[in-house]
PDB file of N, CA and C in Angstrom:
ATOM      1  N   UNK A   1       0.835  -1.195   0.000  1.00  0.00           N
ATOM      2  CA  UNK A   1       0.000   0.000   0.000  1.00  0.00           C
ATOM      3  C   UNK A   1       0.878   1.257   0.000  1.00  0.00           C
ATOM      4  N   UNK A   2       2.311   1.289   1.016  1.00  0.00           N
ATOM      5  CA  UNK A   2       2.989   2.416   0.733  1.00  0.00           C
ATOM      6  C   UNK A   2       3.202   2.918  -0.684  1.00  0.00           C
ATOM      7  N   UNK A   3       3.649   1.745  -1.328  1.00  0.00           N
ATOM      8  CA  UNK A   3       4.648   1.808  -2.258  1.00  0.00           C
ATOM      9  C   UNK A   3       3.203   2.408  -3.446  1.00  0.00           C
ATOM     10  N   UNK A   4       2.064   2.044  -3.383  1.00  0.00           N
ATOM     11  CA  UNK A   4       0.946   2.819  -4.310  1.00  0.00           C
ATOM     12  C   UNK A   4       1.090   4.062  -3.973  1.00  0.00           C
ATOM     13  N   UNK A   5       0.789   4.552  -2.357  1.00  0.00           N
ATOM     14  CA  UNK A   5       0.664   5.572  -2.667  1.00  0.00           C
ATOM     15  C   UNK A   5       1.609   6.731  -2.800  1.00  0.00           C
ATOM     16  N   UNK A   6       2.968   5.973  -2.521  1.00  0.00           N
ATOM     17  CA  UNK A   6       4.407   7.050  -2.976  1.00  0.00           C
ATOM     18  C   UNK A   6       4.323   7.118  -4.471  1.00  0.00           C
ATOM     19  N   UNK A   7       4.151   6.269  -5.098  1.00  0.00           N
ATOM     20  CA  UNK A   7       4.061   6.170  -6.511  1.00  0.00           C
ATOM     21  C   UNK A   7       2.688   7.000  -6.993  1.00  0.00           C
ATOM     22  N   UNK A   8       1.580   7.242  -6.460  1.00  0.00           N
ATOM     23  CA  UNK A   8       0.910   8.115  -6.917  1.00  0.00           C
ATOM     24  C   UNK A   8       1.451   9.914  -6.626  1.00  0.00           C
ATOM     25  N   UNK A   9       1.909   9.521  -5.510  1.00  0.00           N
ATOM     26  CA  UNK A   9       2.468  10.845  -5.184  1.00  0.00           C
ATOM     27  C   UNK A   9       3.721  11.749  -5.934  1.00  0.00           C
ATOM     28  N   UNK A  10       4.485  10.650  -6.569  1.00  0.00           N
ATOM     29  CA  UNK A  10       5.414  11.270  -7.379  1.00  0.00           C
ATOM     30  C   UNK A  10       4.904  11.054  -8.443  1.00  0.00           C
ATOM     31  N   UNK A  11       3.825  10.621  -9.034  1.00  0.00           N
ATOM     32  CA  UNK A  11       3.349  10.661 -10.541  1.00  0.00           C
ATOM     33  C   UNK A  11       2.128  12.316 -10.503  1.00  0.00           C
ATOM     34  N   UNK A  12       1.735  12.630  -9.406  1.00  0.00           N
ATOM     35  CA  UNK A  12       1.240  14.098  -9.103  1.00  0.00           C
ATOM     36  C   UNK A  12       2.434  15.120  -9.416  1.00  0.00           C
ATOM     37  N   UNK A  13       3.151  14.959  -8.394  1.00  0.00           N
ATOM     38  CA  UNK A  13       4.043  15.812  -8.226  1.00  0.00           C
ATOM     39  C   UNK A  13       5.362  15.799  -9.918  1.00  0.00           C
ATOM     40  N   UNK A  14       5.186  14.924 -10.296  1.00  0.00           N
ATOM     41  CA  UNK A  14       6.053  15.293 -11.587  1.00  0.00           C
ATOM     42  C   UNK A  14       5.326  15.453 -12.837  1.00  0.00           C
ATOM     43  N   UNK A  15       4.001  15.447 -12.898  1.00  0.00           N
ATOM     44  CA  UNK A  15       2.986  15.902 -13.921  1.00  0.00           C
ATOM     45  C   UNK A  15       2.884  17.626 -13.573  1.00  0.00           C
ATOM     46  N   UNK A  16       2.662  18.123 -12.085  1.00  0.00           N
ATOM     47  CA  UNK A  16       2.462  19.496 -11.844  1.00  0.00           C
ATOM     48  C   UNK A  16       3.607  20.054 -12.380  1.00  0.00           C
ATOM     49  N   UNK A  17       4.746  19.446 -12.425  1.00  0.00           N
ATOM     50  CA  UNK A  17       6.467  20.089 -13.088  1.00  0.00           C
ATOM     51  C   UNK A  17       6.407  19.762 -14.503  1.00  0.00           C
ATOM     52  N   UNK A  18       5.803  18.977 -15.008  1.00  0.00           N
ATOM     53  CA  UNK A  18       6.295  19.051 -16.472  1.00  0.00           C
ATOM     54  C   UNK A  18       5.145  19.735 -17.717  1.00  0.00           C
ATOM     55  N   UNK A  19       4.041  19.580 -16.880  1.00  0.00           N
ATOM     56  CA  UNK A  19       2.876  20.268 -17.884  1.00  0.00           C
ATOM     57  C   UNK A  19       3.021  21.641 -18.139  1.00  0.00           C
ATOM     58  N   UNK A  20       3.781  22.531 -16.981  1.00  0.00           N
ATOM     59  CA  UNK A  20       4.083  23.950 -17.380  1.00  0.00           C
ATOM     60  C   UNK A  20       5.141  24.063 -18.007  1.00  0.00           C
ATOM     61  N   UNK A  21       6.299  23.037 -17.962  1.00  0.00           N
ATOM     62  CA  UNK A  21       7.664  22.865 -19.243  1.00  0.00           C
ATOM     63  C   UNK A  21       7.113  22.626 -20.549  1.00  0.00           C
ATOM     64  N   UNK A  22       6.090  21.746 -20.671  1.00  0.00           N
ATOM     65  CA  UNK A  22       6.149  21.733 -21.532  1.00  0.00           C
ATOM     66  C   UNK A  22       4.845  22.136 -22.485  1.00  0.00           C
ATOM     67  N   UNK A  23       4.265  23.322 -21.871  1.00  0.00           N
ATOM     68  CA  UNK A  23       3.353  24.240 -22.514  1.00  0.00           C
ATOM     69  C   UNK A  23       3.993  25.207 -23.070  1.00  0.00           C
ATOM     70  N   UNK A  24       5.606  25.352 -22.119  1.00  0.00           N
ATOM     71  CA  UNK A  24       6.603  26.663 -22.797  1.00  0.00           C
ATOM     72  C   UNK A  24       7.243  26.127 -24.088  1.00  0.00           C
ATOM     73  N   UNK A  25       7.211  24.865 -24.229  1.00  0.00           N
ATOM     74  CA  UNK A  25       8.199  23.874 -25.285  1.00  0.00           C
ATOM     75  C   UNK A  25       7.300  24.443 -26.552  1.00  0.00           C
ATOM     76  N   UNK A  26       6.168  24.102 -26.253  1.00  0.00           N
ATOM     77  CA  UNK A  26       5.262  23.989 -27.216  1.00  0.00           C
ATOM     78  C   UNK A  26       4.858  25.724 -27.933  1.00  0.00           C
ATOM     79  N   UNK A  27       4.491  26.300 -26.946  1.00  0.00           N
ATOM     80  CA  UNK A  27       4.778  27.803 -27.386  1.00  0.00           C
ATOM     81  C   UNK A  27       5.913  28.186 -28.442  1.00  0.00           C
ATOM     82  N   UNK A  28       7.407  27.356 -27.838  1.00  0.00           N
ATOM     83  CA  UNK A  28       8.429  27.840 -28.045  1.00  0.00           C
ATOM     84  C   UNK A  28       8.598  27.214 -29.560  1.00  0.00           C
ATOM     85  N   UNK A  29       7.997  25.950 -29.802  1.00  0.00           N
ATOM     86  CA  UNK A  29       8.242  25.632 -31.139  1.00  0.00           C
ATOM     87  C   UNK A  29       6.803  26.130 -31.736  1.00  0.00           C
ATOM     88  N   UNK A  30       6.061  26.660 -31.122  1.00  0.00           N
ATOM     89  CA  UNK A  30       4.953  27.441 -32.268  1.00  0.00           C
ATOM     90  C   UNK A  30       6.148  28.923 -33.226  1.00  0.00           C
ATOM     91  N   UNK A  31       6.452  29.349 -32.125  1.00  0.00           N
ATOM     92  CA  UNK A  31       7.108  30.828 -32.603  1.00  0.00           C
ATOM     93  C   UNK A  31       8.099  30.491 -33.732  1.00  0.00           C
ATOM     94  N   UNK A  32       9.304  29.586 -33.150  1.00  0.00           N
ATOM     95  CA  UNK A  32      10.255  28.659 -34.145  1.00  0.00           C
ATOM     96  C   UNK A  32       9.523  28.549 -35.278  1.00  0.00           C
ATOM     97  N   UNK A  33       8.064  28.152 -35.129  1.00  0.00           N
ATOM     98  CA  UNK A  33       7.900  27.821 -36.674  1.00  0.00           C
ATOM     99  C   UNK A  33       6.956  28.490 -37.383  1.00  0.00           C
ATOM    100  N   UNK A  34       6.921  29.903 -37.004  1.00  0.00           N
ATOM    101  CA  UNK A  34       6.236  30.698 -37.420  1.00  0.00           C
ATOM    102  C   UNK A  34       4.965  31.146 -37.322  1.00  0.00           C
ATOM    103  N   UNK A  35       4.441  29.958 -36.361  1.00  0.00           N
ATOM    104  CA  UNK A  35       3.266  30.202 -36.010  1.00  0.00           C
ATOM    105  C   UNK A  35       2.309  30.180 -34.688  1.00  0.00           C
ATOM    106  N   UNK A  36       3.048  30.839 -34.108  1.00  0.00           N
ATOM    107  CA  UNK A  36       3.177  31.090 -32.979  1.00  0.00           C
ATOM    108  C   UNK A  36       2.091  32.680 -32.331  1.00  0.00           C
ATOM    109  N   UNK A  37       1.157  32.029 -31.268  1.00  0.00           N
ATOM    110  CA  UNK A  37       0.223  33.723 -31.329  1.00  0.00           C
ATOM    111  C   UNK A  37       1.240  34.196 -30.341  1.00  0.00           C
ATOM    112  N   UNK A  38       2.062  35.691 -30.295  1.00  0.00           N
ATOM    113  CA  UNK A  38       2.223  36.528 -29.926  1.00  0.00           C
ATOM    114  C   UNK A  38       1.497  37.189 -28.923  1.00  0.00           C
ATOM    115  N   UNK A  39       0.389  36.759 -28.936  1.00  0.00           N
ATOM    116  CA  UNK A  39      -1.039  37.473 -27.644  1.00  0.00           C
ATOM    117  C   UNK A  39      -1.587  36.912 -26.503  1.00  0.00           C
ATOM    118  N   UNK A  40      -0.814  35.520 -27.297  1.00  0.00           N
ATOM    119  CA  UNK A  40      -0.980  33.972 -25.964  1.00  0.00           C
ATOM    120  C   UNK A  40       0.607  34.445 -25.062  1.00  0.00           C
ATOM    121  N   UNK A  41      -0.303  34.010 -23.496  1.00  0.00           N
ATOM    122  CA  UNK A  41       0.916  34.175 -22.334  1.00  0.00           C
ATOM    123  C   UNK A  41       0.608  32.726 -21.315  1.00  0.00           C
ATOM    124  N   UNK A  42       1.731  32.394 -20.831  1.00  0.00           N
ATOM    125  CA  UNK A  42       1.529  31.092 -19.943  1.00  0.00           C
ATOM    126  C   UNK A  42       0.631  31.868 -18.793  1.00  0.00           C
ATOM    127  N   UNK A  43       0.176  30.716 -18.216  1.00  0.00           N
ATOM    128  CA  UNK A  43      -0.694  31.303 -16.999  1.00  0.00           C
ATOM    129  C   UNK A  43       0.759  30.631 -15.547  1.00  0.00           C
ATOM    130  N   UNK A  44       0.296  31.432 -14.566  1.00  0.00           N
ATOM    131  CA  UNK A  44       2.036  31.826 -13.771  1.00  0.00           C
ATOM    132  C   UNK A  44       1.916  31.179 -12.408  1.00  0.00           C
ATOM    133  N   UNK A  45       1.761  30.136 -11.703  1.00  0.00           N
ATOM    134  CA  UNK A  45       1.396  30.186 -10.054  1.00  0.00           C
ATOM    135  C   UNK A  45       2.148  29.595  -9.883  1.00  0.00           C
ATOM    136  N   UNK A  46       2.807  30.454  -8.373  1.00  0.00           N
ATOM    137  CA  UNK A  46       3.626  30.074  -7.705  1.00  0.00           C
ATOM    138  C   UNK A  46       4.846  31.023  -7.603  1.00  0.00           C
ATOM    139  N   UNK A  47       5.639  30.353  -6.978  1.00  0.00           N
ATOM    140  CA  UNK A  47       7.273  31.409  -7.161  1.00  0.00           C
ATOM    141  C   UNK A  47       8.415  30.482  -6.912  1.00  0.00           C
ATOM    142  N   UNK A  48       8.446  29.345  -7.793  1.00  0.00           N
ATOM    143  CA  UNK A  48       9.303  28.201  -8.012  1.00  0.00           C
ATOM    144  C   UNK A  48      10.103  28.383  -9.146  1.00  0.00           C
ATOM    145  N   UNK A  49      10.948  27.559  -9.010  1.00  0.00           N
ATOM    146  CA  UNK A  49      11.894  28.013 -10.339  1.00  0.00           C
ATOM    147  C   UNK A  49      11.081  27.714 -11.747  1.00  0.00           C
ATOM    148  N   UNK A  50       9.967  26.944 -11.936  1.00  0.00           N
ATOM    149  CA  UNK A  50       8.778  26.524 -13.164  1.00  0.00           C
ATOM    150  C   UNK A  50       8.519  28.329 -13.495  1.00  0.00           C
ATOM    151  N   UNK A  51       8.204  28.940 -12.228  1.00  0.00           N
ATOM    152  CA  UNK A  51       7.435  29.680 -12.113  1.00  0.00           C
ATOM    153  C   UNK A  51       7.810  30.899 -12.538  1.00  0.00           C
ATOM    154  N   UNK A  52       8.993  30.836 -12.331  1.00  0.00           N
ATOM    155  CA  UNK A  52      10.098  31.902 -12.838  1.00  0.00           C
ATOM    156  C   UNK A  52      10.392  31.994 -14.320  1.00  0.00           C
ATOM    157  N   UNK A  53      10.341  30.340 -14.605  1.00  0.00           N
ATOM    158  CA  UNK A  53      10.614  30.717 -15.937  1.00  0.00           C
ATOM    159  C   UNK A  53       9.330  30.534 -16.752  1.00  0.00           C
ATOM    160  N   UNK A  54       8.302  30.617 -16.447  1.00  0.00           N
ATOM    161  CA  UNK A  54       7.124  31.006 -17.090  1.00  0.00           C
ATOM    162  C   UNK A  54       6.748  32.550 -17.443  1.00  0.00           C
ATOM    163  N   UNK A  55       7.395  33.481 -16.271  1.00  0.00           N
ATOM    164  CA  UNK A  55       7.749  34.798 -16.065  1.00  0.00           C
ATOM    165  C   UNK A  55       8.578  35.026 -17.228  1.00  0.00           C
ATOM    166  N   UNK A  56       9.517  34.769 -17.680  1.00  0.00           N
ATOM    167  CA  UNK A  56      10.403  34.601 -18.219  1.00  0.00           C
ATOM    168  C   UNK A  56      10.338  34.662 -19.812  1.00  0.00           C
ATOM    169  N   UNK A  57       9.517  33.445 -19.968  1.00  0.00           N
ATOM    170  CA  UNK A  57       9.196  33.492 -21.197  1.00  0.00           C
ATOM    171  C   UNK A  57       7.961  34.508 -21.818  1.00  0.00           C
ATOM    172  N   UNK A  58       7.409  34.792 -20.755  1.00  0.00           N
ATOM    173  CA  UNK A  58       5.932  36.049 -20.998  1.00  0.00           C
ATOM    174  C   UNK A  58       6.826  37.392 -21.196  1.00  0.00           C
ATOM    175  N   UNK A  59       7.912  37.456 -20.692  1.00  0.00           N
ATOM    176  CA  UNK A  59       8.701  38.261 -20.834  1.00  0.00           C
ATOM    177  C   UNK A  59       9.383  38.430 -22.174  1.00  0.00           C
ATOM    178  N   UNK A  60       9.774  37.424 -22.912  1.00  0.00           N
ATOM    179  CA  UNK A  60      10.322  37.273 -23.758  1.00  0.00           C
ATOM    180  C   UNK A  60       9.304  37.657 -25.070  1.00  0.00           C
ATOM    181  N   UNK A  61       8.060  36.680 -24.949  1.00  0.00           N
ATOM    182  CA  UNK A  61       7.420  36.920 -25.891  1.00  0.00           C
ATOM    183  C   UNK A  61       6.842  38.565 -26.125  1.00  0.00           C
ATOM    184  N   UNK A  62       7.042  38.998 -25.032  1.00  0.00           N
ATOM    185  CA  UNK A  62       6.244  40.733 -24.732  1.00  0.00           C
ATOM    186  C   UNK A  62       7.411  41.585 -25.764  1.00  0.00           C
ATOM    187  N   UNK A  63       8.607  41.104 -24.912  1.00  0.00           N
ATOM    188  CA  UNK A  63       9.577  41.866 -25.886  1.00  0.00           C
ATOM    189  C   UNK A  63       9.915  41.602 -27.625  1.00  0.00           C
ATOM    190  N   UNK A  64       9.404  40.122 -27.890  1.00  0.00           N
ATOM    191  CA  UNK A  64       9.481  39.653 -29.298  1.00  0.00           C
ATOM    192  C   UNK A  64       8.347  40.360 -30.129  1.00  0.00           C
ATOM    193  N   UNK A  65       7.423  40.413 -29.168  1.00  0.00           N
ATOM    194  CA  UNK A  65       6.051  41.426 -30.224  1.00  0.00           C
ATOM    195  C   UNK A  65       6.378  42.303 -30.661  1.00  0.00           C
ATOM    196  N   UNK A  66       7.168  43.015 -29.420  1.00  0.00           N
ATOM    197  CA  UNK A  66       7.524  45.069 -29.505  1.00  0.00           C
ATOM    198  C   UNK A  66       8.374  44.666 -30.708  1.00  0.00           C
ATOM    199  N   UNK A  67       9.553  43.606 -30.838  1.00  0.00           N
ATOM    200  CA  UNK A  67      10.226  44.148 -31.609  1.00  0.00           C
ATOM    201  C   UNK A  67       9.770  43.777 -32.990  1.00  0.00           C
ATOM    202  N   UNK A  68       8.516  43.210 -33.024  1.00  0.00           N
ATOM    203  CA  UNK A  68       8.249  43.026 -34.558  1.00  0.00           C
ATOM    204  C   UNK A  68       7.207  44.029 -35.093  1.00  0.00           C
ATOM    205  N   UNK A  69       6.267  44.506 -33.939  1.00  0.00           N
ATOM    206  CA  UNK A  69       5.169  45.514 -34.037  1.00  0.00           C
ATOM    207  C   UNK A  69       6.697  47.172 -34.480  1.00  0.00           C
ATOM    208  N   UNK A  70       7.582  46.843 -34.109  1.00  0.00           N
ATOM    209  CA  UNK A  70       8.477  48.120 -34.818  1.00  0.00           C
ATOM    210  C   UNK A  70       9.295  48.272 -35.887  1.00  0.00           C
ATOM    211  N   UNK A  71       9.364  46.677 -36.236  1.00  0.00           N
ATOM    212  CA  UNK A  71       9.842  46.563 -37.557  1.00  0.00           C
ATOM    213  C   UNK A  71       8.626  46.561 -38.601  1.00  0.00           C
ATOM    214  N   UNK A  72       7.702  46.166 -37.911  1.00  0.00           N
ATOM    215  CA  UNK A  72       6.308  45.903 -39.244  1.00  0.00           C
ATOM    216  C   UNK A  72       6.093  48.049 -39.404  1.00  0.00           C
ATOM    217  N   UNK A  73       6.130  48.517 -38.603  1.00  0.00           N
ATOM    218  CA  UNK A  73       6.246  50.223 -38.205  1.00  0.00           C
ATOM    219  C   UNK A  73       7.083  50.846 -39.267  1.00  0.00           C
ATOM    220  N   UNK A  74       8.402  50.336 -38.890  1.00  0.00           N
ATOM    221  CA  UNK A  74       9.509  50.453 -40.030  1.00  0.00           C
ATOM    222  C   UNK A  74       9.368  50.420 -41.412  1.00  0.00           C
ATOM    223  N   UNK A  75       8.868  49.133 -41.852  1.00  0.00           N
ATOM    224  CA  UNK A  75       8.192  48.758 -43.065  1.00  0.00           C
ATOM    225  C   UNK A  75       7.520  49.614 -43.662  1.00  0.00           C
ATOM    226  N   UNK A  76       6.574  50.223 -42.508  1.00  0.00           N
ATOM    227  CA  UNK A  76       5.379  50.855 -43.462  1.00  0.00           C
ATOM    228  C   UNK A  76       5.777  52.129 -44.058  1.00  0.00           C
ATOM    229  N   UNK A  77       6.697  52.826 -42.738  1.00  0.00           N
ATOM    230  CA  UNK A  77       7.468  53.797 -43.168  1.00  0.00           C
ATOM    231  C   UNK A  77       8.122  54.018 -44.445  1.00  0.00           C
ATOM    232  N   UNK A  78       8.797  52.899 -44.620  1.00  0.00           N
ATOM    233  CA  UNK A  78      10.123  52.639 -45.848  1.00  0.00           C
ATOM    234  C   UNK A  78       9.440  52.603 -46.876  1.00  0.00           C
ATOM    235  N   UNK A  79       8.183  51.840 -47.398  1.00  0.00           N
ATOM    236  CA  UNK A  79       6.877  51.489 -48.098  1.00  0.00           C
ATOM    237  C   UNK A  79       6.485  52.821 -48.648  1.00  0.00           C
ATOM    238  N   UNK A  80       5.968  53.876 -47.556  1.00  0.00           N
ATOM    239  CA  UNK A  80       5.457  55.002 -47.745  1.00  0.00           C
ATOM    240  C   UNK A  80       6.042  55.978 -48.646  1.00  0.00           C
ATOM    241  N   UNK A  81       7.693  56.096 -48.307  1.00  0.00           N
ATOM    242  CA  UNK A  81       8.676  56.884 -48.523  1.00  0.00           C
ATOM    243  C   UNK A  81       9.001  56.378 -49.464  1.00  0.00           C
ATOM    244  N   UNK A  82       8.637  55.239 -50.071  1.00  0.00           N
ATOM    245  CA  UNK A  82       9.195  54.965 -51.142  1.00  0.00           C
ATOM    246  C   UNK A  82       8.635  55.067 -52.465  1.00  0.00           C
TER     247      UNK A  82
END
């Protein structure tokens, strides 16, 4: 009976760690492949190292928008002027 319920307990506890890795994986190869929404953000609980880098990557993607919402800016500019 121990041994069930240690084994349920680490099959909890390492599903709560890998489902937020690998929602960032999956994000991370949407963007990689071009198709990736820019407007989608992980959802964040806690203040664990998961948690940090969920922060992290919302961070990343915030700054990957700006810098394409200023090149698409750029564009229109260059477009205009031209």
């Amino acid at each position: 009976a121990l041994i069930i319920v240690t084994s349920i307990i680490i099959y909890i506890v390492a599903v709560k760690m890998v489902r937020p890795i690998q929602r960032m994986a999956d994000n991370l190869n949407d963007i990689a492949k071009g198709e990736g929404d820019l407007t989608r953000r992980l959802e964040i609980h806690g203040n664990d190292e998961i948690a940090q880098l969920g922060r992290s990557f919302n961070l990343f993607v915030d700054k990957l928008k700006n810098i394409i919402a200023d090149i698409s800016e750029a564009t229109i500019g260059i477009n205009q002027a031209g």
